[in-house]
PDB file of N, CA and C in Angstrom:
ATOM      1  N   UNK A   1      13.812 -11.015  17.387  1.00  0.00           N
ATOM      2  CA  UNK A   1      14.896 -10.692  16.480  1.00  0.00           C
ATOM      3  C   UNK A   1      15.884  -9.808  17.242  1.00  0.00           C
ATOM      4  N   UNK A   2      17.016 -10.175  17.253  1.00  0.00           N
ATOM      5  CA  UNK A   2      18.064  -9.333  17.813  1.00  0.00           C
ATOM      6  C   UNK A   2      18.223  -7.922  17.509  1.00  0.00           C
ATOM      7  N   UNK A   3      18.564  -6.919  18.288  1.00  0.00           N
ATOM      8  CA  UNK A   3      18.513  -5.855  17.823  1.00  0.00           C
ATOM      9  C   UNK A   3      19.526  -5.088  16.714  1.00  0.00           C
ATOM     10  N   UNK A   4      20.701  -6.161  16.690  1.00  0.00           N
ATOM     11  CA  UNK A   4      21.644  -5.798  15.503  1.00  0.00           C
ATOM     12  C   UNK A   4      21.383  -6.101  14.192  1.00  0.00           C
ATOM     13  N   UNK A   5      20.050  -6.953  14.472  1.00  0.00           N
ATOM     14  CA  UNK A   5      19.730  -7.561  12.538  1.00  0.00           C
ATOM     15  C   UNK A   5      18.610  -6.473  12.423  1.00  0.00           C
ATOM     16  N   UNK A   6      18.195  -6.005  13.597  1.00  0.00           N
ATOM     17  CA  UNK A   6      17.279  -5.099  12.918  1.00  0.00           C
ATOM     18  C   UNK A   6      17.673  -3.740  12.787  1.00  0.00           C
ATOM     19  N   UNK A   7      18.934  -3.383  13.110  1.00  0.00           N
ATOM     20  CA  UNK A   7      19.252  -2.125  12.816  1.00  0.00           C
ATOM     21  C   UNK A   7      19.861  -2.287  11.336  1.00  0.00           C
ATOM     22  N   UNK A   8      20.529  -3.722  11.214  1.00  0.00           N
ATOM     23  CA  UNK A   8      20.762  -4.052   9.631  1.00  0.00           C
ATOM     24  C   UNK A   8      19.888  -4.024   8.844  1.00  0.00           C
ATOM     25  N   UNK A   9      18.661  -4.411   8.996  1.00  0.00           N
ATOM     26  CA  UNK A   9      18.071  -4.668   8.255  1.00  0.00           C
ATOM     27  C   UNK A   9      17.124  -2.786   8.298  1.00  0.00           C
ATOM     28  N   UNK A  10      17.165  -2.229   9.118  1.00  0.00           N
ATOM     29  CA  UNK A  10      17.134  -0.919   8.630  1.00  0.00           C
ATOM     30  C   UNK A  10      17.508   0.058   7.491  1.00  0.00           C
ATOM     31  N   UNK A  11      18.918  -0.406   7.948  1.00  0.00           N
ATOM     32  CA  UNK A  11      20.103   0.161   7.427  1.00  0.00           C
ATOM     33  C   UNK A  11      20.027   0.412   5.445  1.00  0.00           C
ATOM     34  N   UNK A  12      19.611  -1.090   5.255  1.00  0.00           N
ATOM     35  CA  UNK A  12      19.329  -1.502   4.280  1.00  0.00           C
ATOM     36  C   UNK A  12      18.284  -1.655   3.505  1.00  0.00           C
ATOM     37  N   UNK A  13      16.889  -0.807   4.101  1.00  0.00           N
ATOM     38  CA  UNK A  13      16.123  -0.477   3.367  1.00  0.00           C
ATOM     39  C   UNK A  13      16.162   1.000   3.322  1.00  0.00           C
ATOM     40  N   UNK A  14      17.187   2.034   4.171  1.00  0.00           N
ATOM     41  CA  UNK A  14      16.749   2.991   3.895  1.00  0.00           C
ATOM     42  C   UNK A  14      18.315   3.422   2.855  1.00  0.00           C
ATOM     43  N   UNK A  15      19.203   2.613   2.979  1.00  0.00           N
ATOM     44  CA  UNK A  15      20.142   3.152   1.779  1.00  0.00           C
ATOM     45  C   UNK A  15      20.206   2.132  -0.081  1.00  0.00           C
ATOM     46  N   UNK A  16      18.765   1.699   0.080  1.00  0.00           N
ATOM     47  CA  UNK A  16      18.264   0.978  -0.773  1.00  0.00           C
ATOM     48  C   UNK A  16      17.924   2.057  -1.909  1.00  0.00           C
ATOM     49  N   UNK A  17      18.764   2.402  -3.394  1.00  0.00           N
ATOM     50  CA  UNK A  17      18.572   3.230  -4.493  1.00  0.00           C
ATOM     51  C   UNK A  17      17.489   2.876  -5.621  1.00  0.00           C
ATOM     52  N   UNK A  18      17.262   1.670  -5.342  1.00  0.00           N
ATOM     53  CA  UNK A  18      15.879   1.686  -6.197  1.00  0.00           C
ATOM     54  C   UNK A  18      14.501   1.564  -5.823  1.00  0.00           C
ATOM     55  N   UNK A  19      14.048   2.611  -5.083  1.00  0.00           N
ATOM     56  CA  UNK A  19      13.033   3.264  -4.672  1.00  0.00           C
ATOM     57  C   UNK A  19      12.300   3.893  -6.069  1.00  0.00           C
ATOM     58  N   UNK A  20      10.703   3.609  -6.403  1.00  0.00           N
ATOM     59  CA  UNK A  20      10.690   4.426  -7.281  1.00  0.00           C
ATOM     60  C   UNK A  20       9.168   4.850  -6.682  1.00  0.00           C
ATOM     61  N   UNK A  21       9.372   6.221  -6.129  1.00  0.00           N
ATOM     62  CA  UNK A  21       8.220   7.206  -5.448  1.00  0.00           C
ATOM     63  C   UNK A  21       7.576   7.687  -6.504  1.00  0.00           C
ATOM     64  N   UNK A  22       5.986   7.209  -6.028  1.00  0.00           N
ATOM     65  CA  UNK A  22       4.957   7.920  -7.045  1.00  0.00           C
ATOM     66  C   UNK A  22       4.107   8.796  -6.126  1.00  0.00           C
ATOM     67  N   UNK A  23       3.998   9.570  -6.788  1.00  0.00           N
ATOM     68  CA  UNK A  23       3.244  10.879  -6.340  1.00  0.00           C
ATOM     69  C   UNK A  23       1.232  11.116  -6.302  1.00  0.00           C
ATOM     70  N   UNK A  24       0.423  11.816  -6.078  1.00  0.00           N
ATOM     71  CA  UNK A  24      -0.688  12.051  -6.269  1.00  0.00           C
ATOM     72  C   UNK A  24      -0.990  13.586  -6.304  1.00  0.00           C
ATOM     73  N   UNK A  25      -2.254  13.069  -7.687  1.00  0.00           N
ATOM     74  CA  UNK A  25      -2.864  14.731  -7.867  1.00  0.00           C
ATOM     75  C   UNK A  25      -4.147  15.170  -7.093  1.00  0.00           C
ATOM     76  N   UNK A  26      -4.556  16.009  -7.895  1.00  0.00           N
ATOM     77  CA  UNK A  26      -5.842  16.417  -7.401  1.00  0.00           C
ATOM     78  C   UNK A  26      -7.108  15.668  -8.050  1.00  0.00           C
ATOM     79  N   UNK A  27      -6.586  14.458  -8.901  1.00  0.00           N
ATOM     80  CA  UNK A  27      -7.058  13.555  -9.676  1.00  0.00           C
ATOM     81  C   UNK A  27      -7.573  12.448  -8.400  1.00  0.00           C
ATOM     82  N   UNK A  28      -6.460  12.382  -8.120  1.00  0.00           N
ATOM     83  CA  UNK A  28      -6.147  11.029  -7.365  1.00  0.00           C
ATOM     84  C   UNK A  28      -7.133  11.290  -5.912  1.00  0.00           C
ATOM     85  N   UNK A  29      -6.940  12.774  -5.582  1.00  0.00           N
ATOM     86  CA  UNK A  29      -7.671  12.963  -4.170  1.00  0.00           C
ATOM     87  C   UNK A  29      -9.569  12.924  -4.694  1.00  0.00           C
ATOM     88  N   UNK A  30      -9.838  13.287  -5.712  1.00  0.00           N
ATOM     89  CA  UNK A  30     -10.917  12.825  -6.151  1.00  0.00           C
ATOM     90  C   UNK A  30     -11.345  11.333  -6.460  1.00  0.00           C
ATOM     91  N   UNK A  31     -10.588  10.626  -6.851  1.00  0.00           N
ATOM     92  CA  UNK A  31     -10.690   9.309  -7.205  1.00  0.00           C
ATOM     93  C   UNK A  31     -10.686   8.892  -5.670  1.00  0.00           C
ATOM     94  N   UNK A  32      -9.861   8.577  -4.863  1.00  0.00           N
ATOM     95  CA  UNK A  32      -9.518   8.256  -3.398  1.00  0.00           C
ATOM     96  C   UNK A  32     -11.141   8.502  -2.689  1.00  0.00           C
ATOM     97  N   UNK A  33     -11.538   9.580  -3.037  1.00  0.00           N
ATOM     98  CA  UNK A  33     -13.284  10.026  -2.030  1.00  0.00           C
ATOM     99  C   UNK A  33     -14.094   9.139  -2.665  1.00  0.00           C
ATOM    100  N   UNK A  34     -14.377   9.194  -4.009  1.00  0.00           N
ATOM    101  CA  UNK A  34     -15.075   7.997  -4.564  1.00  0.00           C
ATOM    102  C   UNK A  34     -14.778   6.625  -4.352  1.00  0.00           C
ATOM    103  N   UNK A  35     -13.351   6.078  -4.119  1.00  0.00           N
ATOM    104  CA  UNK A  35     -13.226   4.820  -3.603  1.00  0.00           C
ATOM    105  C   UNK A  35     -13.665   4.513  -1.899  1.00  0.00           C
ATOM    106  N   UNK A  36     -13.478   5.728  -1.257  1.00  0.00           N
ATOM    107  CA  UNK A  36     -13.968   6.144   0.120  1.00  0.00           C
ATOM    108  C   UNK A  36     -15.679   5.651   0.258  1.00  0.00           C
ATOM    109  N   UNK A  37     -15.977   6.785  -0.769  1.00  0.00           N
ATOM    110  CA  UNK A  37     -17.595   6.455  -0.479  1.00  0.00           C
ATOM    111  C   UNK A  37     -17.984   5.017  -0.842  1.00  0.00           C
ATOM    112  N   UNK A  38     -17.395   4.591  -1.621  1.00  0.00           N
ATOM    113  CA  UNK A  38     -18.019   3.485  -2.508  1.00  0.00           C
ATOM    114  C   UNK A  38     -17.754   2.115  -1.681  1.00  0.00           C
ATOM    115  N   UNK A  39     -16.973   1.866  -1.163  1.00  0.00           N
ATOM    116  CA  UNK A  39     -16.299   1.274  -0.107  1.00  0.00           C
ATOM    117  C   UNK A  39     -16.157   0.935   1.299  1.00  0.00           C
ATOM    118  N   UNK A  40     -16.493   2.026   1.402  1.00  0.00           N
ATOM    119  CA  UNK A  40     -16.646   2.560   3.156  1.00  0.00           C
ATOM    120  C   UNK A  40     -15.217   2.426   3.782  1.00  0.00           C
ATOM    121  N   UNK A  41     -14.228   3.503   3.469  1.00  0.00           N
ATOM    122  CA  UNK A  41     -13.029   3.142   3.611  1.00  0.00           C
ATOM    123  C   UNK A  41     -12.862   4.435   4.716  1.00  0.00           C
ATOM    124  N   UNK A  42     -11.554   4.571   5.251  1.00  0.00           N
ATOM    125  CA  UNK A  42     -10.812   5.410   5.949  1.00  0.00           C
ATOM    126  C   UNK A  42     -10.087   6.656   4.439  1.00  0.00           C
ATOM    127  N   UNK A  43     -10.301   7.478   4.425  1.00  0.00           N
ATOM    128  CA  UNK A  43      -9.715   8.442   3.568  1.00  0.00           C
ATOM    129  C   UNK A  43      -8.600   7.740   2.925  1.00  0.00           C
ATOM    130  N   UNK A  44      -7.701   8.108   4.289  1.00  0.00           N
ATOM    131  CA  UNK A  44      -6.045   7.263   3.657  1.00  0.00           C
ATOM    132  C   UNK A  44      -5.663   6.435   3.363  1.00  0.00           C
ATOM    133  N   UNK A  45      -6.638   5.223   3.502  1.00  0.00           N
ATOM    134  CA  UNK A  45      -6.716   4.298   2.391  1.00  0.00           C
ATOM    135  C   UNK A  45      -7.184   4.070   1.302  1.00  0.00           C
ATOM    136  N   UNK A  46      -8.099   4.929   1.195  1.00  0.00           N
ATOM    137  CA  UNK A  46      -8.510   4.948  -0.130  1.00  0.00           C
ATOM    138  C   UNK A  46      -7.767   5.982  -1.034  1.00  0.00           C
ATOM    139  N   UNK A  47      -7.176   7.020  -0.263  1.00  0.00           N
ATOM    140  CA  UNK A  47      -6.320   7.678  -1.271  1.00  0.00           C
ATOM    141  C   UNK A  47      -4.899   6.460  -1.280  1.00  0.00           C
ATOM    142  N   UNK A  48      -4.523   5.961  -0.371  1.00  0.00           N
ATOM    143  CA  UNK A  48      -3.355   4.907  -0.818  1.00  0.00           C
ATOM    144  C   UNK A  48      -3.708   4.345  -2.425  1.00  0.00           C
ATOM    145  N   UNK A  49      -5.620   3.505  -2.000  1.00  0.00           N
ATOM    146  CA  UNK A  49      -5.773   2.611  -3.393  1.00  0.00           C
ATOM    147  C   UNK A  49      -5.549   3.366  -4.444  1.00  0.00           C
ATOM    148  N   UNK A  50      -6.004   4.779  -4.358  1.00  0.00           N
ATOM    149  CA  UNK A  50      -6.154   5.416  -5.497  1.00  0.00           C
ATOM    150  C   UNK A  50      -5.220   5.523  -6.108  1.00  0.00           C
ATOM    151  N   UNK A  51      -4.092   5.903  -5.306  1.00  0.00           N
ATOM    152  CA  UNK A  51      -2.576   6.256  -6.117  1.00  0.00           C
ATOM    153  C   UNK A  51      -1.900   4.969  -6.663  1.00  0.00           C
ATOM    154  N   UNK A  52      -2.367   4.021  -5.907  1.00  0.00           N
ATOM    155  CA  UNK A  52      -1.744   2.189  -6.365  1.00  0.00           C
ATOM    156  C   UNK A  52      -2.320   1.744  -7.754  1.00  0.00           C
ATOM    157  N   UNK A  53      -3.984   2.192  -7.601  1.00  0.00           N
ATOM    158  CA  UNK A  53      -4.624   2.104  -9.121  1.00  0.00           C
ATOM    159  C   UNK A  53      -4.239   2.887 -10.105  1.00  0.00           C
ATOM    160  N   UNK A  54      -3.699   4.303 -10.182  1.00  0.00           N
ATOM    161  CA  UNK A  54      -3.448   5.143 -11.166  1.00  0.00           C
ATOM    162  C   UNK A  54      -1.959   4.876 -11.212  1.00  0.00           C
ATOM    163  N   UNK A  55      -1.010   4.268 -10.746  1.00  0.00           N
ATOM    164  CA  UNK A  55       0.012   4.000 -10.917  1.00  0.00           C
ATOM    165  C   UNK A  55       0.430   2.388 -10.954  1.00  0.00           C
ATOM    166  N   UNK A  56      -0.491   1.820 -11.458  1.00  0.00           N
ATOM    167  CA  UNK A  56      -0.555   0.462 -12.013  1.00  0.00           C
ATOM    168  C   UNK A  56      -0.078  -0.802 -11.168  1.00  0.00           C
ATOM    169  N   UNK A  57       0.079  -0.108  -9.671  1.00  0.00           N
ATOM    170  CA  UNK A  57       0.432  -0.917  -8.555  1.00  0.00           C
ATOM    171  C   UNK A  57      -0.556  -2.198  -8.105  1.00  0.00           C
ATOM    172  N   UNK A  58      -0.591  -3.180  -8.105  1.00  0.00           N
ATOM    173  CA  UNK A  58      -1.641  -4.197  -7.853  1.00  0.00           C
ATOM    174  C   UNK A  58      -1.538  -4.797  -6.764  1.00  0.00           C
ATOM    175  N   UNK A  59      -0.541  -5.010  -5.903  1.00  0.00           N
ATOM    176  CA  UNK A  59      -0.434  -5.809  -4.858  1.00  0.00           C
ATOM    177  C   UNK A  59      -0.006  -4.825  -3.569  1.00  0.00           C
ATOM    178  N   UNK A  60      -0.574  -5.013  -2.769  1.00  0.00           N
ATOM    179  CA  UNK A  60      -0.359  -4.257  -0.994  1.00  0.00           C
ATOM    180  C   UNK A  60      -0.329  -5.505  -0.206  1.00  0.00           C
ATOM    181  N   UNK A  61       0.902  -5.223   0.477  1.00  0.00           N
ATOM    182  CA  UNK A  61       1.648  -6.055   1.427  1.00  0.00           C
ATOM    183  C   UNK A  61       0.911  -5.622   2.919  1.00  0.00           C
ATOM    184  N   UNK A  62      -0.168  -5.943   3.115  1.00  0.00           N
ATOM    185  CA  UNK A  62      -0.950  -5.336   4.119  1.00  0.00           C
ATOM    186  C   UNK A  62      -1.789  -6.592   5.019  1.00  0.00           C
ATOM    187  N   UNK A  63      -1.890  -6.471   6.580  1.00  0.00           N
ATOM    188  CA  UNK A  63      -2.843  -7.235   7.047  1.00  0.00           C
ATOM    189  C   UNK A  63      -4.258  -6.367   7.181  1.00  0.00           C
ATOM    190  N   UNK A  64      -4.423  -5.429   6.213  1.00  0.00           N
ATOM    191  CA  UNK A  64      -5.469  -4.821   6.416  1.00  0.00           C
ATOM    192  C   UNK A  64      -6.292  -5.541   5.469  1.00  0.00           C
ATOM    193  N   UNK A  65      -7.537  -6.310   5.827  1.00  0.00           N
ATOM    194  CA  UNK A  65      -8.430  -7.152   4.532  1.00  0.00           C
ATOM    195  C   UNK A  65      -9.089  -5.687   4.142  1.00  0.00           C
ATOM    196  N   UNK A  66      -9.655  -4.972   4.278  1.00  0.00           N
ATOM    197  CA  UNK A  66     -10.542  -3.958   4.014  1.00  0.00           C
ATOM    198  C   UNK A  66      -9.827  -3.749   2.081  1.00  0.00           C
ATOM    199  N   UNK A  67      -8.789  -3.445   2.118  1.00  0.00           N
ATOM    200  CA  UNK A  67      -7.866  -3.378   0.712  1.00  0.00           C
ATOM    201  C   UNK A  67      -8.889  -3.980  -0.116  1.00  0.00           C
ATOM    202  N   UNK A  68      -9.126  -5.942   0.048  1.00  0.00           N
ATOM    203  CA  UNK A  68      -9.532  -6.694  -0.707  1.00  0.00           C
ATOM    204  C   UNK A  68     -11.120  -6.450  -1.213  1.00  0.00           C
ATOM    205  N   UNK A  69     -11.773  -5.229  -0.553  1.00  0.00           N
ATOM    206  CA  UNK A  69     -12.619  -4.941  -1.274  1.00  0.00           C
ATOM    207  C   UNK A  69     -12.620  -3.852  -2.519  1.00  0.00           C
ATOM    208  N   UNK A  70     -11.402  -3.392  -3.195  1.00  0.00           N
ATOM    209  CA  UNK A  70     -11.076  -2.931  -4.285  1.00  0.00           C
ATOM    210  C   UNK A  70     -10.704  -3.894  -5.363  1.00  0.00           C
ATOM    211  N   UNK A  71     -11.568  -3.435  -6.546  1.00  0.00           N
ATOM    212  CA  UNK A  71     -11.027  -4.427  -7.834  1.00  0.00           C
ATOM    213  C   UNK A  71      -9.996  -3.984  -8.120  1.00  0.00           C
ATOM    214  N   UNK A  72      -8.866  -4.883  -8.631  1.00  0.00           N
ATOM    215  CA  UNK A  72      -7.591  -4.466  -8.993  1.00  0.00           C
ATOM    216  C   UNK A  72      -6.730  -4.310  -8.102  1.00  0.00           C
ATOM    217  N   UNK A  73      -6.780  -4.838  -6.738  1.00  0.00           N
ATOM    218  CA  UNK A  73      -5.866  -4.500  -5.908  1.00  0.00           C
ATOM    219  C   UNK A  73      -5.851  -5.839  -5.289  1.00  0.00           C
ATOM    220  N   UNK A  74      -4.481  -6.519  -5.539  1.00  0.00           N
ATOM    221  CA  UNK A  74      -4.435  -8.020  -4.625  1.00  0.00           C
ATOM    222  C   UNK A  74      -3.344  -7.644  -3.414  1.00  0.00           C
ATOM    223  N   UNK A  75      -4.114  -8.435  -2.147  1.00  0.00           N
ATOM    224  CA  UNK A  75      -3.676  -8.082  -0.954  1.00  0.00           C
ATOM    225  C   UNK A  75      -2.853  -9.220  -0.570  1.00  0.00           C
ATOM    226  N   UNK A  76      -1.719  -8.954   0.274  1.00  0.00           N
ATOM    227  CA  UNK A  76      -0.685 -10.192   0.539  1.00  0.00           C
ATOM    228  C   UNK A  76      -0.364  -9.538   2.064  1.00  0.00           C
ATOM    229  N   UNK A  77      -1.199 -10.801   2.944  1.00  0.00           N
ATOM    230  CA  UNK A  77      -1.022 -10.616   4.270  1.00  0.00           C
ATOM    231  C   UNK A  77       0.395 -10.881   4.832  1.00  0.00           C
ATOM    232  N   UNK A  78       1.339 -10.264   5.022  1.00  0.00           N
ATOM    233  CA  UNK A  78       2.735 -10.643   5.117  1.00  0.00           C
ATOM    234  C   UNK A  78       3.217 -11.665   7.121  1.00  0.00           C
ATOM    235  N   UNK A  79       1.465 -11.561   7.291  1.00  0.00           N
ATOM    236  CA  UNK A  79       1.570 -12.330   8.643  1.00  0.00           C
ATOM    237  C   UNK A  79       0.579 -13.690   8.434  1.00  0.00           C
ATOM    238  N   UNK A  80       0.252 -14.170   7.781  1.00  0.00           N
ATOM    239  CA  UNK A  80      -0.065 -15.136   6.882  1.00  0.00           C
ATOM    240  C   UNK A  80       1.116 -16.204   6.219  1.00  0.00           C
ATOM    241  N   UNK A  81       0.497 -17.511   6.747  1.00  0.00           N
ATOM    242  CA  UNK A  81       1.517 -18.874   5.825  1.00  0.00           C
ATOM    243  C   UNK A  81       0.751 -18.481   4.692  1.00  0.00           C
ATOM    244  N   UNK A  82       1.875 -18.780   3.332  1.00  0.00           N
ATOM    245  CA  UNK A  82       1.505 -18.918   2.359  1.00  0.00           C
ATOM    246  C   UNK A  82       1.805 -20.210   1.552  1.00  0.00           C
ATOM    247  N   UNK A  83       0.993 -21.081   1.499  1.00  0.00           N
ATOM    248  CA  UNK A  83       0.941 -22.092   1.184  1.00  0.00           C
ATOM    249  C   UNK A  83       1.202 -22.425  -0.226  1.00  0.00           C
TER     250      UNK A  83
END
């Protein structure tokens, strides 16, 4: 990819206004260790799931399969044909 579509295409996700940032509690960092243990995850992904589950997020745009062992969380390999 040329380097001018990708500074466009920079450009344009970071002056993109409908962003809507969700946050985590001390809820969530508890929930996140239990998805950790239960799972056998990396912390920061399981606090990711956690905050995706308590904020009704269902889909992660991720080539990480590990995700797909959480219920409620559908994974979309974005380096994947999708048929």
């Amino acid at each position: 990819m040329p380097s001018e579509d990708i500074q466009r295409f920079i450009h344009s996700v970071i002056s993109f206004q409908g962003w809507n940032i969700v946050h985590y509690t001390g809820t969530t960092i508890i929930h996140a260790h239990e998805i950790k243990e239960q799972h056998k995850l990396h912390f920061w992904d399981a606090l990711l799931a956690a905050t995706m589950l308590e904020n009704h997020i269902q889909t992660i745009y991720t080539e990480d399969a590990h995700f797909r062992k959480i219920p409620g969380i559908n994974v979309m390999n974005p380096y994947e044909t999708q048929l």
